[in-house]
N, C-alpha and C. Protein backbone atom coordinates (compact mmCIF):
# COMPACT_ATOMS: atom_id res chain seq x y z
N UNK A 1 0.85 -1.18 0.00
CA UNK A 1 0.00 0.00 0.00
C UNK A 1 0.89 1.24 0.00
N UNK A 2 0.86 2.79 -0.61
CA UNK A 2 1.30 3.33 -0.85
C UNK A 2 0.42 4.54 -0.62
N UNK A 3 0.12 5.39 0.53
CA UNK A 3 -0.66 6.43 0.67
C UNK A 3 0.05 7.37 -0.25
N UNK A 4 -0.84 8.30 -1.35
CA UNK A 4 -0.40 9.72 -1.66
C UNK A 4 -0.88 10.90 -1.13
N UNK A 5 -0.51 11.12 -0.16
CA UNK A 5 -1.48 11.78 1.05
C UNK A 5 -1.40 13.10 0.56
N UNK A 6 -2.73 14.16 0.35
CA UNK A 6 -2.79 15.15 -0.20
C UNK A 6 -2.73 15.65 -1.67
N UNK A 7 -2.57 14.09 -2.74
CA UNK A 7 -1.99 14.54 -4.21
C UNK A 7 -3.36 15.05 -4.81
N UNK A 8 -4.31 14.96 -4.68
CA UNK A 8 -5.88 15.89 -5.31
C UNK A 8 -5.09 17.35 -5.35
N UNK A 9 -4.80 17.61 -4.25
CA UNK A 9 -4.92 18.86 -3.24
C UNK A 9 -3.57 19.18 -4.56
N UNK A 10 -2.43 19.20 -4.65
CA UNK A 10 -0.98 19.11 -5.32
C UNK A 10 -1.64 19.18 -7.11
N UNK A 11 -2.37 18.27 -7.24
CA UNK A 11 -2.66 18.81 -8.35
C UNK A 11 -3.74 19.95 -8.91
N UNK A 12 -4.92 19.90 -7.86
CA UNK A 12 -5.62 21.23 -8.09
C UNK A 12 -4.83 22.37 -8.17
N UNK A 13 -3.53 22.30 -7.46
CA UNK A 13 -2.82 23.90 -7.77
C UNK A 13 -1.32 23.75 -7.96
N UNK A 14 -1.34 23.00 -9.14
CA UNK A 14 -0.70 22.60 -10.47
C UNK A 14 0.87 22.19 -9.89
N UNK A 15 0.99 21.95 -8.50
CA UNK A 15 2.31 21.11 -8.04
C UNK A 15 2.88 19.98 -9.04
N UNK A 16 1.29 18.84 -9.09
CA UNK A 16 1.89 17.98 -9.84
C UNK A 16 1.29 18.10 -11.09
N UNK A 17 1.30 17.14 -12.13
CA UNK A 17 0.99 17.24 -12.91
C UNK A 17 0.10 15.83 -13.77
N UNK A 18 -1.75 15.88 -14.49
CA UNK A 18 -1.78 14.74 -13.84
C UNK A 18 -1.30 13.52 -14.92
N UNK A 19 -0.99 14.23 -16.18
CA UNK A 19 0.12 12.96 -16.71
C UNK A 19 0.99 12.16 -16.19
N UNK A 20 1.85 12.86 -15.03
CA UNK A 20 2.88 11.82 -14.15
C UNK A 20 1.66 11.23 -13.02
N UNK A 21 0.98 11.47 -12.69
CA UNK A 21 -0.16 10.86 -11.37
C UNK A 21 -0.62 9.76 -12.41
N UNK A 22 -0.82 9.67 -13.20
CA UNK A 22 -1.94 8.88 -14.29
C UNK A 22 -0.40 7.76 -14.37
N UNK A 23 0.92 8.37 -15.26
CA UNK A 23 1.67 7.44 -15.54
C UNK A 23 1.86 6.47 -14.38
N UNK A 24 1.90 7.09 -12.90
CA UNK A 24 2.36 6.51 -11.75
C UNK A 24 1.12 5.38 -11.84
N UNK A 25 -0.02 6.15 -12.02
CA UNK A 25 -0.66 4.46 -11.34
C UNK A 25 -0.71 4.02 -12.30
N UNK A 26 -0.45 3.53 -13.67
CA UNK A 26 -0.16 3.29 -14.54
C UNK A 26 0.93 1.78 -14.75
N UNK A 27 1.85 2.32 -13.85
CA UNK A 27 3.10 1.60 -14.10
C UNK A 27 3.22 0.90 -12.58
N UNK A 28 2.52 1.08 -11.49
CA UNK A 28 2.63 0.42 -10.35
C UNK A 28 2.32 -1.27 -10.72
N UNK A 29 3.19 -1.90 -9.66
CA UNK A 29 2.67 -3.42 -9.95
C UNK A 29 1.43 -3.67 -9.45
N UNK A 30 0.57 -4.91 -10.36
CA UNK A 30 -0.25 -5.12 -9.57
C UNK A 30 -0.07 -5.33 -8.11
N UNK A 31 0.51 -5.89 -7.33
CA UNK A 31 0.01 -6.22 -6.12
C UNK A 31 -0.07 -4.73 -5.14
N UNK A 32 0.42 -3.25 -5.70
CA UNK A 32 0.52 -2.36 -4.54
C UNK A 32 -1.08 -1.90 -5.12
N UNK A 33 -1.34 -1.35 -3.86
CA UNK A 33 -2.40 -0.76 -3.85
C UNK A 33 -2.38 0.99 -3.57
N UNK A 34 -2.74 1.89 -4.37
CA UNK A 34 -2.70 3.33 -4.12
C UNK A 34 -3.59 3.81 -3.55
N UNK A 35 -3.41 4.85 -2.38
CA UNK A 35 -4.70 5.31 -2.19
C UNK A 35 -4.03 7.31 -1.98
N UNK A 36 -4.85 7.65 -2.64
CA UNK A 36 -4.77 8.88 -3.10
C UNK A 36 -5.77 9.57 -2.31
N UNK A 37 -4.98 11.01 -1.15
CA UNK A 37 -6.06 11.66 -0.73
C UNK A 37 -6.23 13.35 -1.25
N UNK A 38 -7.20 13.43 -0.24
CA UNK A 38 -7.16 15.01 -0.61
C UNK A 38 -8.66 15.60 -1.64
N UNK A 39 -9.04 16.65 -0.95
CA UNK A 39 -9.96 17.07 -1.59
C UNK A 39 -10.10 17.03 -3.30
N UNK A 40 -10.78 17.85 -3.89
CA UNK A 40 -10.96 18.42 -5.61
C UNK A 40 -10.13 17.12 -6.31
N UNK A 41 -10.54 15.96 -5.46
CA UNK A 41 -10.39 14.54 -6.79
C UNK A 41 -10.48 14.85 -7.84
N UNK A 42 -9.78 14.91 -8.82
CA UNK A 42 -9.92 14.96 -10.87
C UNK A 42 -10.96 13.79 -11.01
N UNK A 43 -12.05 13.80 -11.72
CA UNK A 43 -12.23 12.76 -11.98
C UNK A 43 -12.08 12.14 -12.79
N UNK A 44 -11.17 12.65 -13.77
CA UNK A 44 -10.13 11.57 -14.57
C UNK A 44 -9.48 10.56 -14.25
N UNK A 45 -8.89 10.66 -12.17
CA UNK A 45 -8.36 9.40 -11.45
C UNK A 45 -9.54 8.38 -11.11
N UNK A 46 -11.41 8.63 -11.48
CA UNK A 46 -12.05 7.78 -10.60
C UNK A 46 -11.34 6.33 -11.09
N UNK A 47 -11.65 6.07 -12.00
CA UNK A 47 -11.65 4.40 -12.99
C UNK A 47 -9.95 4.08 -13.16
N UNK A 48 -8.83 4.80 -12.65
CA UNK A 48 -7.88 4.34 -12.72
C UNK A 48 -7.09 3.97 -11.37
N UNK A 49 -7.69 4.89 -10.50
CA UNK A 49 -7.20 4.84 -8.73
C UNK A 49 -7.99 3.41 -7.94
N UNK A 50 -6.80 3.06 -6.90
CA UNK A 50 -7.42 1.85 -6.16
C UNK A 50 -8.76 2.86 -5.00
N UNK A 51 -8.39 3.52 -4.97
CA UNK A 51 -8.43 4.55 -3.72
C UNK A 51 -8.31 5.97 -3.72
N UNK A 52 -10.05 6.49 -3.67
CA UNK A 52 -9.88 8.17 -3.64
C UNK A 52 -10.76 8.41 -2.21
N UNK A 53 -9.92 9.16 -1.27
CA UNK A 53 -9.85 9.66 -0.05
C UNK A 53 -10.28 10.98 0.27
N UNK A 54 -11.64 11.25 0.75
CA UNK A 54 -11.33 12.61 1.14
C UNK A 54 -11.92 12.66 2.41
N UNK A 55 -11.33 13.26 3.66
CA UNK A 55 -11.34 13.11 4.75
C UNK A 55 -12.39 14.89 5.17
N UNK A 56 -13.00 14.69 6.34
CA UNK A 56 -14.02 15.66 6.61
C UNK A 56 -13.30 16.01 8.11
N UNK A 57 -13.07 17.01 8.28
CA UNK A 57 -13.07 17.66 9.88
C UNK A 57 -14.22 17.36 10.45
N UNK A 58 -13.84 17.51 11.97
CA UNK A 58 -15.27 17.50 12.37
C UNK A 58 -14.79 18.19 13.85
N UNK A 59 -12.99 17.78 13.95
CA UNK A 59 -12.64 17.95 15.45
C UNK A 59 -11.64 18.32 14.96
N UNK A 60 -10.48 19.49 15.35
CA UNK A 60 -9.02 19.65 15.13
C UNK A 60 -8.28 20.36 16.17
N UNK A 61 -7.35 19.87 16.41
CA UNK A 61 -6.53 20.61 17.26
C UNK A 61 -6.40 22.32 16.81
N UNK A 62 -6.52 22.54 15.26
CA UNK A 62 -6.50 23.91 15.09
C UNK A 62 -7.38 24.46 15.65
N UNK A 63 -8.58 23.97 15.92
CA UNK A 63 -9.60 24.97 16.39
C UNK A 63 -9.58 25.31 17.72
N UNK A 64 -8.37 25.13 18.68
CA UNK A 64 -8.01 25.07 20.19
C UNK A 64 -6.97 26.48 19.96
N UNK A 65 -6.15 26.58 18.36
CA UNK A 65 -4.96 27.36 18.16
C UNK A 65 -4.06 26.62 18.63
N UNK A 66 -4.24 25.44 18.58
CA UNK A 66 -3.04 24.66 18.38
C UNK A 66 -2.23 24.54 16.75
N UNK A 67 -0.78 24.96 17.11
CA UNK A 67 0.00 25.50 15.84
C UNK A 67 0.02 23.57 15.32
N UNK A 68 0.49 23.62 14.19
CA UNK A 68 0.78 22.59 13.10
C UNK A 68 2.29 21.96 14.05
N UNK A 69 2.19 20.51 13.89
CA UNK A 69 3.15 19.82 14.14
C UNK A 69 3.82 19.07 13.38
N UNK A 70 4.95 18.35 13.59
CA UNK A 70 5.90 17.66 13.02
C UNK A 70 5.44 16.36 12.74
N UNK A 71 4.88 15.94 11.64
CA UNK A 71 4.82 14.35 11.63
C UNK A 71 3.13 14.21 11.67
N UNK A 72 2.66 15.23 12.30
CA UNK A 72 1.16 14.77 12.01
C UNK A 72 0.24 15.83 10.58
N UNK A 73 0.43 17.20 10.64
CA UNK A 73 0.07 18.29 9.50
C UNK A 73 1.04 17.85 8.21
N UNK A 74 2.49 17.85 8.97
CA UNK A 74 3.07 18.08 8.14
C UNK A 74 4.73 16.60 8.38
């Protein structure tokens, strides 16, 4: 398994690009499984991704003003 944690998000504002996202799952072996998160899914990835992720707040440490940490935001 291979999380791409945030790549929706990377390509809505043109980080990546989605010819290399498309080639990547493309060329993965069968046995890994991708799971791709992040809001504004393309839906050009539905029918090619193992896995489209988009996660909902509901509770966050930001909303306490707790600053961003090492290993969990980022």
């Amino acid at each position: 398994v291979v999380v791409l944690d945030e790549v929706n998000m990377a390509l809505h504002y043109g980080l990546l690009s989605m010819e290399d996202v498309i080639d990547l799952i493309k060329i993965k072996p069968p046995h890994v499984e991708l799971i791709l998160t992040g809001r504004n899914a393309p839906e050009e990835l539905y029918e090619l991704a193992d896995y489209i992720v988009e996660i909902r707040k509901i509770k966050h440490p930001f909303d306490r003003n707790v600053r961003e940490r090492r290993g969990i935001e980022y």
